[in-house]
N, C-alpha and C. Protein backbone atom coordinates (compact mmCIF):
# COMPACT_ATOMS: atom_id res chain seq x y z
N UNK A 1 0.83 -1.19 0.00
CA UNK A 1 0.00 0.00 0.00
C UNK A 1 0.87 1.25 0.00
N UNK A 2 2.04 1.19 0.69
CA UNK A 2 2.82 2.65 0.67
C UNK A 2 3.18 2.93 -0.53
N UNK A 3 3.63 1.63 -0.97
CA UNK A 3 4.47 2.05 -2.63
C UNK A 3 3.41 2.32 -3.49
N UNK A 4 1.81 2.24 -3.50
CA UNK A 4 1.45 2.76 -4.22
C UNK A 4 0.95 3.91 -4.09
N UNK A 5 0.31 4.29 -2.24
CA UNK A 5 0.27 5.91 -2.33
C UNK A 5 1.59 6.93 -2.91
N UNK A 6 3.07 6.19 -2.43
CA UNK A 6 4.30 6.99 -2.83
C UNK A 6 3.89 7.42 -4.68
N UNK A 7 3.37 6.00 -5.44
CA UNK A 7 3.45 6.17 -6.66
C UNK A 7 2.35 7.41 -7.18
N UNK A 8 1.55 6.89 -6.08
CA UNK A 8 0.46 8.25 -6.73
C UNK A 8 1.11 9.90 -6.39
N UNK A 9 1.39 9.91 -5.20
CA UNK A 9 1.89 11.19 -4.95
C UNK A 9 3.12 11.86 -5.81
N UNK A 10 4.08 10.74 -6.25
CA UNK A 10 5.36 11.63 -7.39
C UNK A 10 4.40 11.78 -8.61
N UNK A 11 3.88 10.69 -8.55
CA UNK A 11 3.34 10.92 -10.49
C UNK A 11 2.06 11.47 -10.87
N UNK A 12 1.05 11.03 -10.63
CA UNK A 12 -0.08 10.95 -10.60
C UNK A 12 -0.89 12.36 -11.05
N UNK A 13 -0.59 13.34 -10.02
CA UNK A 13 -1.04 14.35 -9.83
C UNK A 13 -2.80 14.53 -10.07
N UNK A 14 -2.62 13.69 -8.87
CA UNK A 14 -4.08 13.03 -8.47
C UNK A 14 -4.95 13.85 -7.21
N UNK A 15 -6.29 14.35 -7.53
CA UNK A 15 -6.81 15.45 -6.56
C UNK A 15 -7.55 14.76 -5.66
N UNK A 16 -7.36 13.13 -5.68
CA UNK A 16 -8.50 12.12 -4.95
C UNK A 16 -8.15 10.81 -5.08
N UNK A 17 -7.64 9.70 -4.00
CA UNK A 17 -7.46 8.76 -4.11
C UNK A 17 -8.47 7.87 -2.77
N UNK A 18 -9.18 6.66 -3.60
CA UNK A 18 -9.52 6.00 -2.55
C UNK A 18 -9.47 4.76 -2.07
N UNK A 19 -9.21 4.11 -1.16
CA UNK A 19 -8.98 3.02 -0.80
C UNK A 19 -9.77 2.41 -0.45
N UNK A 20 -9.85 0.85 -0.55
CA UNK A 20 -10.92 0.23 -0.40
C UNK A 20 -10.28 -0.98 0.33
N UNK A 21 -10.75 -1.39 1.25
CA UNK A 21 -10.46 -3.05 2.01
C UNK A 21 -11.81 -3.99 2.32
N UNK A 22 -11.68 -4.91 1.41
CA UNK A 22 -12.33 -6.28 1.93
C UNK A 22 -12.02 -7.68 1.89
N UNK A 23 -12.55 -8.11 3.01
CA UNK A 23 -12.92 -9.03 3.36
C UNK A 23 -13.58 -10.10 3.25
N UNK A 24 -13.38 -11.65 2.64
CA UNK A 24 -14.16 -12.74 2.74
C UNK A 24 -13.33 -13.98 3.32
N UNK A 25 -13.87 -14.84 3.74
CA UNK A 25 -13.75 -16.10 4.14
C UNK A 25 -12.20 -16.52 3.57
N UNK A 26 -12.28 -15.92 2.00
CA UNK A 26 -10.95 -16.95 0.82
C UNK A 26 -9.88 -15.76 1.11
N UNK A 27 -10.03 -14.22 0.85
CA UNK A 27 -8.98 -13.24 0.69
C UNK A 27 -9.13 -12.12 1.14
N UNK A 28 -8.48 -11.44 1.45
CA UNK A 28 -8.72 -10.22 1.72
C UNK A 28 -8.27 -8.86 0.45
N UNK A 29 -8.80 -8.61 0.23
CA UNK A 29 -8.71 -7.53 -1.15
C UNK A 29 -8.64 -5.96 -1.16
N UNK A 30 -7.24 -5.61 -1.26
CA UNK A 30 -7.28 -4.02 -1.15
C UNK A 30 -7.36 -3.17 -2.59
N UNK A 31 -7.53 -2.29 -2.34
CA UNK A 31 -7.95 -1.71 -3.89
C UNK A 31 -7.65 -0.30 -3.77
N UNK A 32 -6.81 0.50 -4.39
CA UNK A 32 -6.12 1.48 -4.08
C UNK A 32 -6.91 2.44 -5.65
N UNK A 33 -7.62 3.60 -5.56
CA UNK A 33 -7.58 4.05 -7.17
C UNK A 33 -7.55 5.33 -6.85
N UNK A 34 -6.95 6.24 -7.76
CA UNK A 34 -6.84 7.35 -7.58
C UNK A 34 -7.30 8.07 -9.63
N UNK A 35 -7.48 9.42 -9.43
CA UNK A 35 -8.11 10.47 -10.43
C UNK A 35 -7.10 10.87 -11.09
N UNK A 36 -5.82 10.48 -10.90
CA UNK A 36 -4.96 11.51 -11.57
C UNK A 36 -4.71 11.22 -12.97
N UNK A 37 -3.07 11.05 -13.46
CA UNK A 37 -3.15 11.37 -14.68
C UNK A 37 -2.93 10.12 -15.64
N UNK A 38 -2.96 8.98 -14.72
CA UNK A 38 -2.66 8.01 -15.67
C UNK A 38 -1.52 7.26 -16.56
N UNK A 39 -1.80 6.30 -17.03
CA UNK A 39 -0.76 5.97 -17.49
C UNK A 39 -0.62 4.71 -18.43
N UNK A 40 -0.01 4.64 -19.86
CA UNK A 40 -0.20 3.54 -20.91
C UNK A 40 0.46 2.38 -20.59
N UNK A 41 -0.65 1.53 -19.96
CA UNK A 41 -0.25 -0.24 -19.70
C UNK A 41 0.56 -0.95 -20.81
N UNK A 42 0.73 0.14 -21.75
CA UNK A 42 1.02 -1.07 -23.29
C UNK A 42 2.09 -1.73 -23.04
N UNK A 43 3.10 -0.66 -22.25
CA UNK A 43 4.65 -1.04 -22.43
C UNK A 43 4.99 -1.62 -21.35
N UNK A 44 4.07 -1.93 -20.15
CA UNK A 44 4.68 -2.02 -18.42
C UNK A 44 4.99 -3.76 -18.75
N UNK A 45 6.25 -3.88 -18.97
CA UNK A 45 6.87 -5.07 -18.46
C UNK A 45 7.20 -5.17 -17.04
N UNK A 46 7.13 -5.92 -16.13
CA UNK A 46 7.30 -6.04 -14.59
C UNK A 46 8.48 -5.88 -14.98
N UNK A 47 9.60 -6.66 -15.75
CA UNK A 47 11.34 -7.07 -15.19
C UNK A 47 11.70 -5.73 -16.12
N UNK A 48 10.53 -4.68 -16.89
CA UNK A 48 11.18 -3.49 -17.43
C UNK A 48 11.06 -2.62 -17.26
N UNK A 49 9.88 -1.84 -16.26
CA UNK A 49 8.95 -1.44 -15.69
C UNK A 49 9.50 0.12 -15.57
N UNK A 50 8.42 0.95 -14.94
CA UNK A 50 8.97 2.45 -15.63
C UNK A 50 9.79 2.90 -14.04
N UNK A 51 10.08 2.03 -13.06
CA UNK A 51 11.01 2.23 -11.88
C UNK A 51 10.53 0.98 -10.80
N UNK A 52 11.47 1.03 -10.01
CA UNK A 52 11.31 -0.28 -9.32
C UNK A 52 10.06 -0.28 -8.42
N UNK A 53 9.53 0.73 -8.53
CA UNK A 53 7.94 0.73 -7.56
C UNK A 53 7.26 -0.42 -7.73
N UNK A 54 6.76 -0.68 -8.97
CA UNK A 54 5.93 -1.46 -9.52
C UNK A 54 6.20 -3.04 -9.64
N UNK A 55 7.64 -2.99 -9.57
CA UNK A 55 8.28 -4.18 -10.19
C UNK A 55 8.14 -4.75 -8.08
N UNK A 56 8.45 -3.89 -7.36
CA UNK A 56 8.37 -4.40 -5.90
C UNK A 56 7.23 -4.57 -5.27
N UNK A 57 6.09 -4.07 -5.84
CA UNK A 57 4.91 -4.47 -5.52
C UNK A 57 4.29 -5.69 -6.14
N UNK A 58 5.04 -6.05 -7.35
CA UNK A 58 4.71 -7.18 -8.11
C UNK A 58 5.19 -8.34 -7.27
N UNK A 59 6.64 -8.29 -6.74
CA UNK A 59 7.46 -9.31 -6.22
C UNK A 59 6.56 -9.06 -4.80
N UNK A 60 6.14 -8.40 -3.70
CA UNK A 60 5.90 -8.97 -2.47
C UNK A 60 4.68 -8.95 -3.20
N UNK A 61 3.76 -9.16 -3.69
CA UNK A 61 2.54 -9.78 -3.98
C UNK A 61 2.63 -11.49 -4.26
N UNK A 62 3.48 -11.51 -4.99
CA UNK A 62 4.13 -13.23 -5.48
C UNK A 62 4.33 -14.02 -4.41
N UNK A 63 5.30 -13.17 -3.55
CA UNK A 63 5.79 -13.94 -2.06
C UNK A 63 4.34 -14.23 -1.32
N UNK A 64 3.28 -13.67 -1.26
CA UNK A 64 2.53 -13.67 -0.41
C UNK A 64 1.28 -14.18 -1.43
N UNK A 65 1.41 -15.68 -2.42
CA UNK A 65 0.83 -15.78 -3.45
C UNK A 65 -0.78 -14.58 -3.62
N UNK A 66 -0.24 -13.88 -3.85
CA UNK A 66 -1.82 -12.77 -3.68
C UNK A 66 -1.73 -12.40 -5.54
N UNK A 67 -3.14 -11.92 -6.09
CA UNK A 67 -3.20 -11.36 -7.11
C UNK A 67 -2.37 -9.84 -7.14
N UNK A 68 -2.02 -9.51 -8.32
CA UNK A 68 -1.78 -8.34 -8.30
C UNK A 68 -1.69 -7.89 -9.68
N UNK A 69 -2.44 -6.53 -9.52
CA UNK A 69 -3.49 -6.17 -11.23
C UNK A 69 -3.39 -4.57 -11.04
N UNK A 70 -2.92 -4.29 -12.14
CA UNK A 70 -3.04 -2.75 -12.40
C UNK A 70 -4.08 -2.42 -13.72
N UNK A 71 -4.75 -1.42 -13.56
CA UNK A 71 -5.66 -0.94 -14.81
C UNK A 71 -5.46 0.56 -14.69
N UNK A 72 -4.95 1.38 -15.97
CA UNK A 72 -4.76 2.70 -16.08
C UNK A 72 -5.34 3.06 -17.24
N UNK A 73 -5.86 4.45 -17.48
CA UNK A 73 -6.63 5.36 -18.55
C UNK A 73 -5.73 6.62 -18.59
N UNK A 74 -4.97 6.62 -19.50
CA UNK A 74 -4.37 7.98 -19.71
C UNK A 74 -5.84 9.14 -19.30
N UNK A 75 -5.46 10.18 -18.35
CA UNK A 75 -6.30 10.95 -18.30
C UNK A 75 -7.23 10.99 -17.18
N UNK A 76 -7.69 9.69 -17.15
CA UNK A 76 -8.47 9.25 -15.80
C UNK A 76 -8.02 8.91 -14.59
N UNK A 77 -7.01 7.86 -14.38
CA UNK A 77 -6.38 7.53 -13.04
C UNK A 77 -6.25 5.83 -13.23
N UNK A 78 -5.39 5.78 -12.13
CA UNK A 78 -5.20 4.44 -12.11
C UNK A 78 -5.93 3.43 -10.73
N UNK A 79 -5.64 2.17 -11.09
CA UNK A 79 -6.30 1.20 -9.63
C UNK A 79 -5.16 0.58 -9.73
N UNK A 80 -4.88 -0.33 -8.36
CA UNK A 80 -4.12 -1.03 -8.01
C UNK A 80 -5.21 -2.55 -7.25
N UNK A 81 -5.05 -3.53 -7.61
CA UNK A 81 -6.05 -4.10 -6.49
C UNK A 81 -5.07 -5.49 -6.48
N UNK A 82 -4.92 -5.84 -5.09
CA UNK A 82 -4.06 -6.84 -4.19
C UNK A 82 -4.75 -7.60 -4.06
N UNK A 83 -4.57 -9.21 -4.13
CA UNK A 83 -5.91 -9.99 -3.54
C UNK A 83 -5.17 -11.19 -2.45
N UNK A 84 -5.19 -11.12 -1.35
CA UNK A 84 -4.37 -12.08 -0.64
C UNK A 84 -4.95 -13.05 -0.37
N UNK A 85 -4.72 -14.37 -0.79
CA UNK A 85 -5.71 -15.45 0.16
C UNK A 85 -5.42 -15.87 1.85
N UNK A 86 -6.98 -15.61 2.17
CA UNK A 86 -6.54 -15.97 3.80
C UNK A 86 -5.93 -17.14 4.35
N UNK A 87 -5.73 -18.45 3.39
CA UNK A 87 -5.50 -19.41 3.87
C UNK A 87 -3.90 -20.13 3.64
């Protein structure tokens, strides 16, 4: 979660970010999205990635077999959403 508020705050230039946490039985699921400025998924290779932010949120997501999914709109903002299984 830090590395992605850090990511929103250098880049973003985002007037609203919100976070979301839930809860079920299988995972627990955080969901980070913010308004700002976005950014083109075309090129984001994890091992090429546009700085090691992304590439370290990828790796402790792995360690902790959890999902981990980015969706961005040039213009609109981006999400981040983590999915950890509880078990």
């Amino acid at each position: 979660m830090q590395e992605t508020l850090n990511n929103i705050l250098k880049h973003a230039a985002s007037r609203k970010i919100i976070i979301h946490l839930q809860y079920s039985l299988e995972k627990i699921t955080l969901t980070i999205t913010d308004n700002g400025k976005g950014f083109d998924l075309t090129p984001l290779d994890i091992d090429k990635s546009y700085g090691l932010g992304i590439k370290n949120m990828y790796n402790r997501a792995r360690l902790m077999e959890a999902r981990f999914q980015i969706s961005s709109t040039l213009g609109e903002g981006t999400s981040v959403v983590v999915a950890v299984p509880v078990s």
